[in-house]
C-alpha atoms as a PDB file:
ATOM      1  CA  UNK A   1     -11.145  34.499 -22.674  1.00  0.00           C
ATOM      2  CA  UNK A   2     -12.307  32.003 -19.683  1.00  0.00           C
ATOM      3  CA  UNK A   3     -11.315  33.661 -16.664  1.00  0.00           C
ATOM      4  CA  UNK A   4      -9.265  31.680 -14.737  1.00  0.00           C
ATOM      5  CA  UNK A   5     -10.879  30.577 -10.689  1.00  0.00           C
ATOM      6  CA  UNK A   6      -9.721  32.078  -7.548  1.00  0.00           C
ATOM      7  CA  UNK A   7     -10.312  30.456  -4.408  1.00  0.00           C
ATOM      8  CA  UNK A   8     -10.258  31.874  -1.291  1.00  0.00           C
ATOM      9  CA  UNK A   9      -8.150  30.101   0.845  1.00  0.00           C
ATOM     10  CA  UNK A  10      -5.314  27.291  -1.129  1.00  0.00           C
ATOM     11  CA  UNK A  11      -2.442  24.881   0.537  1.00  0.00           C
ATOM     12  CA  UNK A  12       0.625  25.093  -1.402  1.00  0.00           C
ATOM     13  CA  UNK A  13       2.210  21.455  -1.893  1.00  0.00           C
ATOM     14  CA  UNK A  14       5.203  19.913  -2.971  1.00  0.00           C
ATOM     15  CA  UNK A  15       5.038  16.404  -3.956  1.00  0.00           C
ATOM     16  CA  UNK A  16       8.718  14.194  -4.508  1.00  0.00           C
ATOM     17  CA  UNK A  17       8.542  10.395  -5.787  1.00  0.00           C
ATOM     18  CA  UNK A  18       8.440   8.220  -2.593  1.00  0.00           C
ATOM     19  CA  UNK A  19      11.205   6.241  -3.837  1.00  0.00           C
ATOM     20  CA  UNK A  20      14.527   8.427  -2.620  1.00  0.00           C
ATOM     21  CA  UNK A  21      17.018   5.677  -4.187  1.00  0.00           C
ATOM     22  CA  UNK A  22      17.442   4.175  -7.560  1.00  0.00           C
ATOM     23  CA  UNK A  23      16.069   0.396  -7.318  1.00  0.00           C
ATOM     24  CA  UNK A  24      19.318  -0.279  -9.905  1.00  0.00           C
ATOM     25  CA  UNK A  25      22.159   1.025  -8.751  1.00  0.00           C
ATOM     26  CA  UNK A  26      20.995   2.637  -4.952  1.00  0.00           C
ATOM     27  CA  UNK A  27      22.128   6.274  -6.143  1.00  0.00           C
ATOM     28  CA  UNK A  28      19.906   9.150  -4.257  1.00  0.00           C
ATOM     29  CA  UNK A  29      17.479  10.550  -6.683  1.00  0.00           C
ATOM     30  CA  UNK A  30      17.852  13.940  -8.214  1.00  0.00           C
ATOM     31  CA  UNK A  31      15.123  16.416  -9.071  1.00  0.00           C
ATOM     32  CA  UNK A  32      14.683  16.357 -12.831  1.00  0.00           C
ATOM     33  CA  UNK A  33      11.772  18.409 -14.472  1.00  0.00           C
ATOM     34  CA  UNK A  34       8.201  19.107 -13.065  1.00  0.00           C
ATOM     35  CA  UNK A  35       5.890  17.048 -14.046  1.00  0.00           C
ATOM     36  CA  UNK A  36       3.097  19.312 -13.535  1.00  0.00           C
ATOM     37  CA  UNK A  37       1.879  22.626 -11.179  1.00  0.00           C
ATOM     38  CA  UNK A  38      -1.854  22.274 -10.706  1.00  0.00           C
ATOM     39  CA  UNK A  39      -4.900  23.667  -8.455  1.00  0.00           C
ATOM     40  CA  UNK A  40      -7.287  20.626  -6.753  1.00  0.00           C
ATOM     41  CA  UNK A  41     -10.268  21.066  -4.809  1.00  0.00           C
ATOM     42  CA  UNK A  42     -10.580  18.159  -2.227  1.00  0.00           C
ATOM     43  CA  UNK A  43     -13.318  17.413   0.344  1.00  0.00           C
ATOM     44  CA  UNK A  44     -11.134  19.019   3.095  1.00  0.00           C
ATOM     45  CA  UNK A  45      -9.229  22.366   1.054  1.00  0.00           C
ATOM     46  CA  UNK A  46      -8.252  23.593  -2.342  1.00  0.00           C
ATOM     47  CA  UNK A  47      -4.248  22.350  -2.523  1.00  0.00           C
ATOM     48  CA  UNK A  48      -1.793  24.272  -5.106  1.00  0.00           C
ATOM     49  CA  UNK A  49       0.934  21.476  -5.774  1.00  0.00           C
ATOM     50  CA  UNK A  50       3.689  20.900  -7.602  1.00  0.00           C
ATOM     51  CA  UNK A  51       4.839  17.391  -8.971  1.00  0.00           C
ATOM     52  CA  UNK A  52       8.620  16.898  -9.544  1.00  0.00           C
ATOM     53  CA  UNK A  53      10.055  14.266 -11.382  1.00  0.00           C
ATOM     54  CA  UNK A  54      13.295  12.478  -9.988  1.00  0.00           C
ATOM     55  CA  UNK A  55      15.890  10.965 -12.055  1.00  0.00           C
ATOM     56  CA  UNK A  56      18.489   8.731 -11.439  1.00  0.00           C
ATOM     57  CA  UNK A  57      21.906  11.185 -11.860  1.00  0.00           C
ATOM     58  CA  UNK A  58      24.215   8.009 -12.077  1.00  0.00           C
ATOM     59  CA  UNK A  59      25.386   8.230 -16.062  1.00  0.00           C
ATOM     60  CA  UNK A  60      26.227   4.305 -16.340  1.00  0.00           C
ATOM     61  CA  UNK A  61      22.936   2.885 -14.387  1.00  0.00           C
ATOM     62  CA  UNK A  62      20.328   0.680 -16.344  1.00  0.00           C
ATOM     63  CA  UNK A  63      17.650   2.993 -15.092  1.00  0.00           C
ATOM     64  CA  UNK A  64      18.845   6.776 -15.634  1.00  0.00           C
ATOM     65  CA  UNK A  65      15.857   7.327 -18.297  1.00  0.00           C
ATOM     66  CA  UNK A  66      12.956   6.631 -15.950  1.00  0.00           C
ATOM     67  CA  UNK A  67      11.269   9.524 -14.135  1.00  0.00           C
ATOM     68  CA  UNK A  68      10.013   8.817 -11.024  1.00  0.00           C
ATOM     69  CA  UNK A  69       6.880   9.893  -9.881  1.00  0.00           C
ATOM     70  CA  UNK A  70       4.905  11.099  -6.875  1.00  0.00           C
ATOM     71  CA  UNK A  71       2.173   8.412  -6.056  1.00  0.00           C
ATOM     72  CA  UNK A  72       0.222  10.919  -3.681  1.00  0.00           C
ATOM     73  CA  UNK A  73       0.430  13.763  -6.233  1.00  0.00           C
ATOM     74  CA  UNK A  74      -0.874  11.380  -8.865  1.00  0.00           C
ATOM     75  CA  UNK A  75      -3.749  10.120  -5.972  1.00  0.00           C
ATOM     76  CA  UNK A  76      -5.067  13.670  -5.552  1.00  0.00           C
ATOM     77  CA  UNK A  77      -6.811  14.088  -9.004  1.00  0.00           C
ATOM     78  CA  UNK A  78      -7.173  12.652 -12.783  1.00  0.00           C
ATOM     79  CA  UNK A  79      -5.718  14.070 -15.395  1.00  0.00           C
ATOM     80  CA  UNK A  80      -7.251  17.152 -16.452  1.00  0.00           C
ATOM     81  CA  UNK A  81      -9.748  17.740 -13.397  1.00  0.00           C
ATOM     82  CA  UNK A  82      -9.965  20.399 -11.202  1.00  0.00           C
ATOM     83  CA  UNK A  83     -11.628  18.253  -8.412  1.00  0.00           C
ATOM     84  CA  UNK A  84      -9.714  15.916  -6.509  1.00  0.00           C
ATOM     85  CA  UNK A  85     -10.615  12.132  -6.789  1.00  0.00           C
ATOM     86  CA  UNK A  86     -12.155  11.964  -3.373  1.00  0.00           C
ATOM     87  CA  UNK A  87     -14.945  14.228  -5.006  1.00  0.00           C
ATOM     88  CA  UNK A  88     -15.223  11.840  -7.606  1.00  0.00           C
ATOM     89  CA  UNK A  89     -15.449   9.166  -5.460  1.00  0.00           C
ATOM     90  CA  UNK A  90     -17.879  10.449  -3.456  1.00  0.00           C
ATOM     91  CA  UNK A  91     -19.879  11.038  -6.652  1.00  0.00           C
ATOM     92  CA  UNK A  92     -20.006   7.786  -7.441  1.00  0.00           C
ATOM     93  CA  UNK A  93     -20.890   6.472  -4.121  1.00  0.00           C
ATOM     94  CA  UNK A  94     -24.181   8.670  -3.898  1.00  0.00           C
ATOM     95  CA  UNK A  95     -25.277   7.944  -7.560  1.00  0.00           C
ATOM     96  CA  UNK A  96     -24.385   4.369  -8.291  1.00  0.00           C
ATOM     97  CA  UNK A  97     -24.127   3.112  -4.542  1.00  0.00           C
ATOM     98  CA  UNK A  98     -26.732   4.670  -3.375  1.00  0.00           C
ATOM     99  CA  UNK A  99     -28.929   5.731  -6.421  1.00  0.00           C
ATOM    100  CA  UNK A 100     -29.195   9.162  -6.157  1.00  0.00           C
ATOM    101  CA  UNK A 101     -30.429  11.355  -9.529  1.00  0.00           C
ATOM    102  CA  UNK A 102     -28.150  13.979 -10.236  1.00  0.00           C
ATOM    103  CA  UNK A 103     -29.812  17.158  -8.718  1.00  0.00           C
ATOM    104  CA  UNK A 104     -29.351  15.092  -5.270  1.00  0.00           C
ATOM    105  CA  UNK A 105     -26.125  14.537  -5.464  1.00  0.00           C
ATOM    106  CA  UNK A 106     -24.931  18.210  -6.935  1.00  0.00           C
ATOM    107  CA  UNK A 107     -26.667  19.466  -3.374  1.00  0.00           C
ATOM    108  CA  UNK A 108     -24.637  17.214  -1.514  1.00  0.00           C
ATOM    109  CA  UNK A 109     -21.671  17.625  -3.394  1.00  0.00           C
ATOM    110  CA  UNK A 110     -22.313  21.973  -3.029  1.00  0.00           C
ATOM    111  CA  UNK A 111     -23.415  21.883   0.379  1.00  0.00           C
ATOM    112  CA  UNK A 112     -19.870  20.028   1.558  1.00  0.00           C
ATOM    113  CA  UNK A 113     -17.709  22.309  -0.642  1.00  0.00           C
ATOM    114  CA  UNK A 114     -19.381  25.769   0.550  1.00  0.00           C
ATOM    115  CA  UNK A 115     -17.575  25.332   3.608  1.00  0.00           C
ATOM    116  CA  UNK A 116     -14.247  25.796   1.402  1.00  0.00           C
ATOM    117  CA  UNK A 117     -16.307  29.137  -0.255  1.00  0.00           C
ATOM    118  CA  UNK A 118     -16.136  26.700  -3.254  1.00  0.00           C
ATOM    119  CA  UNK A 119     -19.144  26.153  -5.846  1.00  0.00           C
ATOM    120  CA  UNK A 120     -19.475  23.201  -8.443  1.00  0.00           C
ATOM    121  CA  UNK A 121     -21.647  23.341 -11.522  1.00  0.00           C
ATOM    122  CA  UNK A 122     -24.320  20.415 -12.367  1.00  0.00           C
ATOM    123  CA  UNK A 123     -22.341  19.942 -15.451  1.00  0.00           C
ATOM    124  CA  UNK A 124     -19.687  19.194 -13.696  1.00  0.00           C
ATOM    125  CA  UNK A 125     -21.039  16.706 -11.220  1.00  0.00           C
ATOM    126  CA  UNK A 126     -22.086  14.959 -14.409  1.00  0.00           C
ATOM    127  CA  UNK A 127     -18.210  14.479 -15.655  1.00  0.00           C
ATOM    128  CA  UNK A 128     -17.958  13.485 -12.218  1.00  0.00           C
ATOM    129  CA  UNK A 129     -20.068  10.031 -13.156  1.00  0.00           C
ATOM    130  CA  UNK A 130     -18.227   9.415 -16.108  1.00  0.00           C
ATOM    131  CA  UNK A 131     -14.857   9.929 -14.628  1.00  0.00           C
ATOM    132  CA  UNK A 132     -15.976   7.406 -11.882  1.00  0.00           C
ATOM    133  CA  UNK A 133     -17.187   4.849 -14.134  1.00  0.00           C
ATOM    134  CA  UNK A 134     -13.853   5.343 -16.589  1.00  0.00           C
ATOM    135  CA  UNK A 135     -12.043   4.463 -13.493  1.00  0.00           C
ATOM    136  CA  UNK A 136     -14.063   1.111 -12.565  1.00  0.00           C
ATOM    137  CA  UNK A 137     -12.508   0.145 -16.245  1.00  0.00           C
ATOM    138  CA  UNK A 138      -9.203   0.852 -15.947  1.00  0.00           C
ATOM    139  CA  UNK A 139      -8.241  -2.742 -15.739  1.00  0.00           C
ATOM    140  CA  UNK A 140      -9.460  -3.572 -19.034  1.00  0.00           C
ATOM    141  CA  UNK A 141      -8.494  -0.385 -20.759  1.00  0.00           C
ATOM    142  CA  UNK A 142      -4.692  -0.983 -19.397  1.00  0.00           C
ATOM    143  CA  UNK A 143      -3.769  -3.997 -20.897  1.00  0.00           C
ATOM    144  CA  UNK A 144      -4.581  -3.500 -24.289  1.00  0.00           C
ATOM    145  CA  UNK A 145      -2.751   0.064 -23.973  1.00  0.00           C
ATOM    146  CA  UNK A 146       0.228  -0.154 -26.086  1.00  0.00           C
ATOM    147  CA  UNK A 147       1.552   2.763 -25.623  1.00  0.00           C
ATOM    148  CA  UNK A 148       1.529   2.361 -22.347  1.00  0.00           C
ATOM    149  CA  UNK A 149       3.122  -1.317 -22.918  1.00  0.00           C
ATOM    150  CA  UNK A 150       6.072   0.792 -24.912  1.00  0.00           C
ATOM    151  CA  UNK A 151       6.287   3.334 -22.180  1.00  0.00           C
ATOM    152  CA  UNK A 152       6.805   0.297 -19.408  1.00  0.00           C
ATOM    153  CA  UNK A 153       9.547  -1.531 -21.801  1.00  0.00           C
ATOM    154  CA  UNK A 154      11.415   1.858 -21.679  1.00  0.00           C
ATOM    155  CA  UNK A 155      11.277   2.204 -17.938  1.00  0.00           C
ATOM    156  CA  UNK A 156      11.844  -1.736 -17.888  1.00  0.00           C
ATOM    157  CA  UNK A 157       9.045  -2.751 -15.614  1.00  0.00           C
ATOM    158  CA  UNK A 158       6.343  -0.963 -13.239  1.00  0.00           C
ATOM    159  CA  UNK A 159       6.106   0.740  -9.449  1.00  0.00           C
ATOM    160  CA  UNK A 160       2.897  -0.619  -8.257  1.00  0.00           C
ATOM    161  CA  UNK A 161       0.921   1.936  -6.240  1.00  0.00           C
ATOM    162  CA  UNK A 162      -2.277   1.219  -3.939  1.00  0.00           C
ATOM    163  CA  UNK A 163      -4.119   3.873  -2.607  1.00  0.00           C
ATOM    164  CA  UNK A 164      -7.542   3.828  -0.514  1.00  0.00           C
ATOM    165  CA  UNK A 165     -10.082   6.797  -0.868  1.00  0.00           C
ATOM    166  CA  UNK A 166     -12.644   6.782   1.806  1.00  0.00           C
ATOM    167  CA  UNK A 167     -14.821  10.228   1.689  1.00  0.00           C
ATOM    168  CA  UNK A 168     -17.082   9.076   4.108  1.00  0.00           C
ATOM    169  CA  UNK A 169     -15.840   7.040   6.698  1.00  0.00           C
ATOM    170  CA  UNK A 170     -18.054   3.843   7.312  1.00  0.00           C
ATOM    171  CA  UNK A 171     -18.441   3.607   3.794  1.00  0.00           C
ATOM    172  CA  UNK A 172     -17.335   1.599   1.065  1.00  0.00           C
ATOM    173  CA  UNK A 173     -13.459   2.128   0.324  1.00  0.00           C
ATOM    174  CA  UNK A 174     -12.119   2.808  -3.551  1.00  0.00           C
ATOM    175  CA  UNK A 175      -9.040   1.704  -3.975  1.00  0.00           C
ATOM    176  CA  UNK A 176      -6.894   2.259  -6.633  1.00  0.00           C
ATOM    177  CA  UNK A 177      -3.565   0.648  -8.126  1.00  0.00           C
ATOM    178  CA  UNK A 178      -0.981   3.027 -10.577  1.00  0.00           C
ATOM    179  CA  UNK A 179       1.898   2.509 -12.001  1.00  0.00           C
ATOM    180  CA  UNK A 180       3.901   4.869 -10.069  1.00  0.00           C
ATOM    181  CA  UNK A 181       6.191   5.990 -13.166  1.00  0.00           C
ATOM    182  CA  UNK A 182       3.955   6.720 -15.705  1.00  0.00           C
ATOM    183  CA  UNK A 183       0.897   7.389 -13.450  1.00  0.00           C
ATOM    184  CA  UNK A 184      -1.805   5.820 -15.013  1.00  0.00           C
ATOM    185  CA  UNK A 185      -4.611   3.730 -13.311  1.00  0.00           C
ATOM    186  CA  UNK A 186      -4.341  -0.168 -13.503  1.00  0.00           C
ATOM    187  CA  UNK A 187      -6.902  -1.446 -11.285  1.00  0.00           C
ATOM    188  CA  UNK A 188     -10.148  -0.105  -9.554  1.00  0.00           C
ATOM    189  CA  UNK A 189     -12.930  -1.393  -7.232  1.00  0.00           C
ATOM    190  CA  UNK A 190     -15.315  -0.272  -4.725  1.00  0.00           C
ATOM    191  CA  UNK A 191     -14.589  -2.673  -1.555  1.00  0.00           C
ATOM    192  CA  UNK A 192     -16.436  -3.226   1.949  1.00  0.00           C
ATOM    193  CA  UNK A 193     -13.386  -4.565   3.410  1.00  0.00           C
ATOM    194  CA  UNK A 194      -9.457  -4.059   3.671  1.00  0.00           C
ATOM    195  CA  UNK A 195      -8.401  -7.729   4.326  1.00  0.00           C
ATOM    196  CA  UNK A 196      -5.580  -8.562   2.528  1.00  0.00           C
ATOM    197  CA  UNK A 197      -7.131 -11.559   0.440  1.00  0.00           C
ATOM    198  CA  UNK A 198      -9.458  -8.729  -1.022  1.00  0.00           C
ATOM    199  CA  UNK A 199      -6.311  -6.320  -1.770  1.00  0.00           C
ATOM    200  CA  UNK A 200      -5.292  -9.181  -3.364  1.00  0.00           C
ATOM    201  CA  UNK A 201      -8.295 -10.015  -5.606  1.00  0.00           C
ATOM    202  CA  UNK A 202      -8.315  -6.515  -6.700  1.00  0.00           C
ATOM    203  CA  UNK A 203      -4.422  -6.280  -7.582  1.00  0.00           C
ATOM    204  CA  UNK A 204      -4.803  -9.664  -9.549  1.00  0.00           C
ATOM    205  CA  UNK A 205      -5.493  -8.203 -12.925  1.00  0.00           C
ATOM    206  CA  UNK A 206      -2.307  -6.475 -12.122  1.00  0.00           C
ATOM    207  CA  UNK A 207      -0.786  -9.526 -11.427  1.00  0.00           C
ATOM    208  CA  UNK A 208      -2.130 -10.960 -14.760  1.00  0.00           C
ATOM    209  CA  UNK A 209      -0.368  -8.131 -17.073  1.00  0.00           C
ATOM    210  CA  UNK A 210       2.905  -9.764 -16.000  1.00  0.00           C
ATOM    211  CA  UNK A 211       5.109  -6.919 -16.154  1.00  0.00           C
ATOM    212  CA  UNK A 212       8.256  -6.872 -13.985  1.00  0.00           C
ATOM    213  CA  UNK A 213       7.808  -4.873 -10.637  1.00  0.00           C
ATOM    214  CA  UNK A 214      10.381  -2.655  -9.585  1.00  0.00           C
ATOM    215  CA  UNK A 215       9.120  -1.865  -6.764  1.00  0.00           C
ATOM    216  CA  UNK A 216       5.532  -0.987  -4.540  1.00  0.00           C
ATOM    217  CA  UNK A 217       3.985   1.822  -2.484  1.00  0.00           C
ATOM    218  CA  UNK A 218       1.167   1.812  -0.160  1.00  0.00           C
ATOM    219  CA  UNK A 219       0.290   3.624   2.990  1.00  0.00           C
ATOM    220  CA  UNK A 220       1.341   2.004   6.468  1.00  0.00           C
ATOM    221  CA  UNK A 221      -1.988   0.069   6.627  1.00  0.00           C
ATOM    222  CA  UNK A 222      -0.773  -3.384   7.578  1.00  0.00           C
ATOM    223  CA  UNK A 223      -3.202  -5.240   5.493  1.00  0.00           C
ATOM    224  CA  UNK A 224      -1.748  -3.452   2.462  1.00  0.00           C
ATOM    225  CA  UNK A 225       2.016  -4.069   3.019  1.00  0.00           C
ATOM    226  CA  UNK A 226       0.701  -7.654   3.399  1.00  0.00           C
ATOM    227  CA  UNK A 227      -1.139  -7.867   0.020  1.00  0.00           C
ATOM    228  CA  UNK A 228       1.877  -6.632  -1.813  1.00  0.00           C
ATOM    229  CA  UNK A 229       4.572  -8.391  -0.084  1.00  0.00           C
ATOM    230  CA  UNK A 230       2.803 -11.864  -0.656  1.00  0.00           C
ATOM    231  CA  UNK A 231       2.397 -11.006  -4.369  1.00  0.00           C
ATOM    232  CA  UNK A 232       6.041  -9.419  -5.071  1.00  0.00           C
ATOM    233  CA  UNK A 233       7.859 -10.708  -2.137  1.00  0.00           C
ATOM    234  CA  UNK A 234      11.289  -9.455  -4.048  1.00  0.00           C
ATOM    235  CA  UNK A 235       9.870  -6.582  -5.099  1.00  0.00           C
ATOM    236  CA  UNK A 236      11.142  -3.620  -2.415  1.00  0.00           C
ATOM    237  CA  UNK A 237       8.499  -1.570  -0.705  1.00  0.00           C
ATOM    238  CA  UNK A 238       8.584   1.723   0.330  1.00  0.00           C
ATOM    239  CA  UNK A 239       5.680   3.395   2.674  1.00  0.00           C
ATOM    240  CA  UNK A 240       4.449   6.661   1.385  1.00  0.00           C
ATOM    241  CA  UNK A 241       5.558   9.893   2.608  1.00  0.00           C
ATOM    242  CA  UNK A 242       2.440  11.874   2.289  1.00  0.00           C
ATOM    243  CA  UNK A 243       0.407   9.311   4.231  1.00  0.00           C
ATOM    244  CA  UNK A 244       3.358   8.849   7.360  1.00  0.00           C
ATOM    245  CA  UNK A 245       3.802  12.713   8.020  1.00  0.00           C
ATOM    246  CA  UNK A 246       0.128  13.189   7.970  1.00  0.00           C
ATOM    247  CA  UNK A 247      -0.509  10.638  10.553  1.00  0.00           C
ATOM    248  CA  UNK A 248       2.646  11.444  12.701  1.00  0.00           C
ATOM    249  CA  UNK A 249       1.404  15.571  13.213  1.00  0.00           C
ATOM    250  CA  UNK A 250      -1.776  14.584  14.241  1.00  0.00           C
ATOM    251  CA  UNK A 251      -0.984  13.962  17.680  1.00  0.00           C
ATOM    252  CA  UNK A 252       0.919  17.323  17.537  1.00  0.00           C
ATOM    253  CA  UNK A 253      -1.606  19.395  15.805  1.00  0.00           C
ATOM    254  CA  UNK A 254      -4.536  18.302  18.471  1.00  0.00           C
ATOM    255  CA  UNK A 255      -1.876  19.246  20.888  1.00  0.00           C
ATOM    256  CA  UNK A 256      -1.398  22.491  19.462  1.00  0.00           C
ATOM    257  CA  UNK A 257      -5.106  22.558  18.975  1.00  0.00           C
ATOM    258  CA  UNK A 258      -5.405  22.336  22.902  1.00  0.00           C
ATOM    259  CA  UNK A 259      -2.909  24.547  23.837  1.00  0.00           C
ATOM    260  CA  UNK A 260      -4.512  27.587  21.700  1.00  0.00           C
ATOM    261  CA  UNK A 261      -7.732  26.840  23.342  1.00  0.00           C
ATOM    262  CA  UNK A 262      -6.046  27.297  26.956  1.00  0.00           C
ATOM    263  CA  UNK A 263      -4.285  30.885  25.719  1.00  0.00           C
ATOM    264  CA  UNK A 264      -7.557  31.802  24.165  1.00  0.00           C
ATOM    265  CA  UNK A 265      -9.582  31.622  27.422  1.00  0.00           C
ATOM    266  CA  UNK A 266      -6.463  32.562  29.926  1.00  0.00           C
ATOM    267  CA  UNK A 267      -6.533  36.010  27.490  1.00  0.00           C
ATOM    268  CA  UNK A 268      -9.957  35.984  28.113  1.00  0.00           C
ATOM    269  CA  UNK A 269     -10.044  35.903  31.964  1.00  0.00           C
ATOM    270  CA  UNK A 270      -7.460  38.262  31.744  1.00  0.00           C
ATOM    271  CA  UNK A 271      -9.352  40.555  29.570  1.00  0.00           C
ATOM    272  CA  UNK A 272     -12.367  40.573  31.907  1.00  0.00           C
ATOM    273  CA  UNK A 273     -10.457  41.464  35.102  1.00  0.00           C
ATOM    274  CA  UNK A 274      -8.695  44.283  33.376  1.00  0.00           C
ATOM    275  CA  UNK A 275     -11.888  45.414  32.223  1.00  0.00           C
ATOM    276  CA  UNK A 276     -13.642  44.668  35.711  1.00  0.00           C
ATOM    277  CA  UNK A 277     -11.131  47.095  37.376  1.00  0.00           C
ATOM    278  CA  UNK A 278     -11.466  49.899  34.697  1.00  0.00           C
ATOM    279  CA  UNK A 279     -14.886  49.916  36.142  1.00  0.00           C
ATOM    280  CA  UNK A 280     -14.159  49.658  39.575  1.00  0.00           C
ATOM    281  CA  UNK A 281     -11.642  52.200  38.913  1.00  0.00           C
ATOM    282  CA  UNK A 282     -14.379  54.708  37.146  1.00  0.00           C
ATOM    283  CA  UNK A 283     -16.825  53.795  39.609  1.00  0.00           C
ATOM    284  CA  UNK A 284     -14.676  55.435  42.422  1.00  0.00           C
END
C-alpha cells in the first residue's frame, strides 16, 4: 500500500459558499454535507481544508436542492491534484510562455517548494502541462457537457465565479470562470491585462452558453465587479470572503510583524546588560 505524504508544516482551512442567503427566498444558508476534506500544496504553504456545502433549510423555496459551493475552495486546486492551481499555473507559464523543456521547469518548480520542505516528482510536473492545457479548453469542453447541462437545469441556472492566479507578479494573469455550484471550469485564458473589456472577452463564451445567472463572485478588484455587473446587471454579486479577510489582516499582520521585531531586540538589550553585569559582578 502507497503510503500516504506527510508534510511538515500544514494550514488547516475551512471554506463556506460566499453566498450566506438563498438568491430565492433570502433564507440564511445552512451547512449541509462536506463536499470534500483535502491536502494542497500552494506556492506559499501546504493548506488542509475542508469544503462544506450550504443548503437552503426553507422546505417550500424553489431552490432548497442546490448546494452551494465555496468558490475559493474550488480556486485552490483541480479535482484530484495534490498541487494547488497556482503550481499549475506557474507550470504553464515557464513551459508554454516561456518555452522551457521540462527538466527546467521541475528545478524551478523544486527549488520554490523546498522552502515548504516539499519535493515534486518530474512525473508530476508533466501532469502539470496537461492539466494546464485541459484548462485553456474548458470553454469548449463545457458546452457540449450534458451532464453538466442536466446538473444546471436542476439547480435552475449558474453562480458565475472569476478568479485571477498570478504566481509571479509582473506576469501574465490566468483567470478562470466556474460555476460556483457545481464547480467546474467554464472559461480560461492567459491575459496581460485586467481591464474590464478583456474580463469581458474572456467571460463571453460564458455569456454565449446562455444559462440563467443566479448570481456572481469575484474578488474586490474593481475592474472585475465592473465586467460582471455590465454583463448580468440583475444578477446579485457578492465579493469573496477568502479574498476580503486576506487583504484586511495584512495591515495587522505587518503590524504584528513590527511589533515582534521591537520585543525581539528590547529582550535582546536586556539580555546583554544582564549578562554584562554577571561579569562585572564576577569580575569583582
Amino acid at each position: 500500500m502507497k503510503k500516504a505524504k506527510s508534510y511538515a508544516q500544514v494550514t488547516r482551512r475551512f471554506y463556506r459558499p460566499e453566498l450566506t442567503t438563498c438568491p430565492d427566498c433570502h433564507r440564511r444558508l445552512r451547512r449541509a454535507s462536506t463536499l470534500s476534506q483535502r491536502t494542497v500544496v500552494t506556492l506559499t504553504g501546504v493548506i488542509r481544508g475542508t469544503h462544506a456545502g450550504y443548503r437552503c433549510p426553507n422546505p417550500a423555496c424553489e431552490g432548497r436542492e442546490r448546494t452551494y459551493r465555496s468558490a475559493a475552495a474550488d480556486a485552490l486546486a483541480l479535482p484530484g491534484f495534490t498541487f494547488g492551481l497556482e503550481v499549475v499555473t506557474l507550470a504553464g507559464q515557464f513551459h508554454f510562455g516561456q518555452h522551457q523543456t521540462l527538466d527546467e521547469v521541475h528545478t524551478q518548480i523544486r527549488e520554490r517548494l523546498e522552502r515548504l520542505a516539499v519535493s515534486i516528482s518530474r512525473r508530476e510536473v508533466l501532469y502539470l502541462f496537461e492539466a494546464f492545457s485541459t484548462l485553456l479548453r474548458a470553454a469548449s469542453q463545457a458546452s457540449a457537457d450534458h451532464a453538466w447541462r442536466q446538473q444546471v437545469e436542476k439547480n435552475q441556472g449558474i453562480i458565475v465565479s472569476l478568479d485571477g492566479i498570478q504566481p509571479d507578479k509582473g506576469n501574465e494573469t490566468i483567470y478562470l470562470v466556474r460555476d460556483a455550484l457545481s464547480g467546474r471550469v467554464l472559461a480560461a485564458e492567459n491575459v496581460t491585462s485586467s481591464e474590464t473589456e478583456v474580463l469581458k472577452r474572456l467571460l463571453a463564451p460564458v455569456v454565449a452558453l446562455k444559462m440563467p445567472v443566479l448570481g456572481t463572485i469575484s474578488d474586490a478588484q474593481e475592474s472585475e465587479e465592473r465586467a460582471l455587473l455590465e454583463l448580468w446587471p440583475h444578477a446579485p454579486h457578492q465579493v469573496c470572503h477568502f479574498h476580503v479577510l486576506r487583504e484586511a489582516s495584512r495591515p495587522a499582520f505587518g503590524e504584528d510583524c513590527t511589533l515582534k521585531r521591537t520585543c525581539a531586540r528590547a529582550y535582546n538589550r536586556r539580555s546583554e546588560r544582564c549578562a554584562s553585569n554577571w561579569r562585572n559582578r564576577a569580575g569583582r
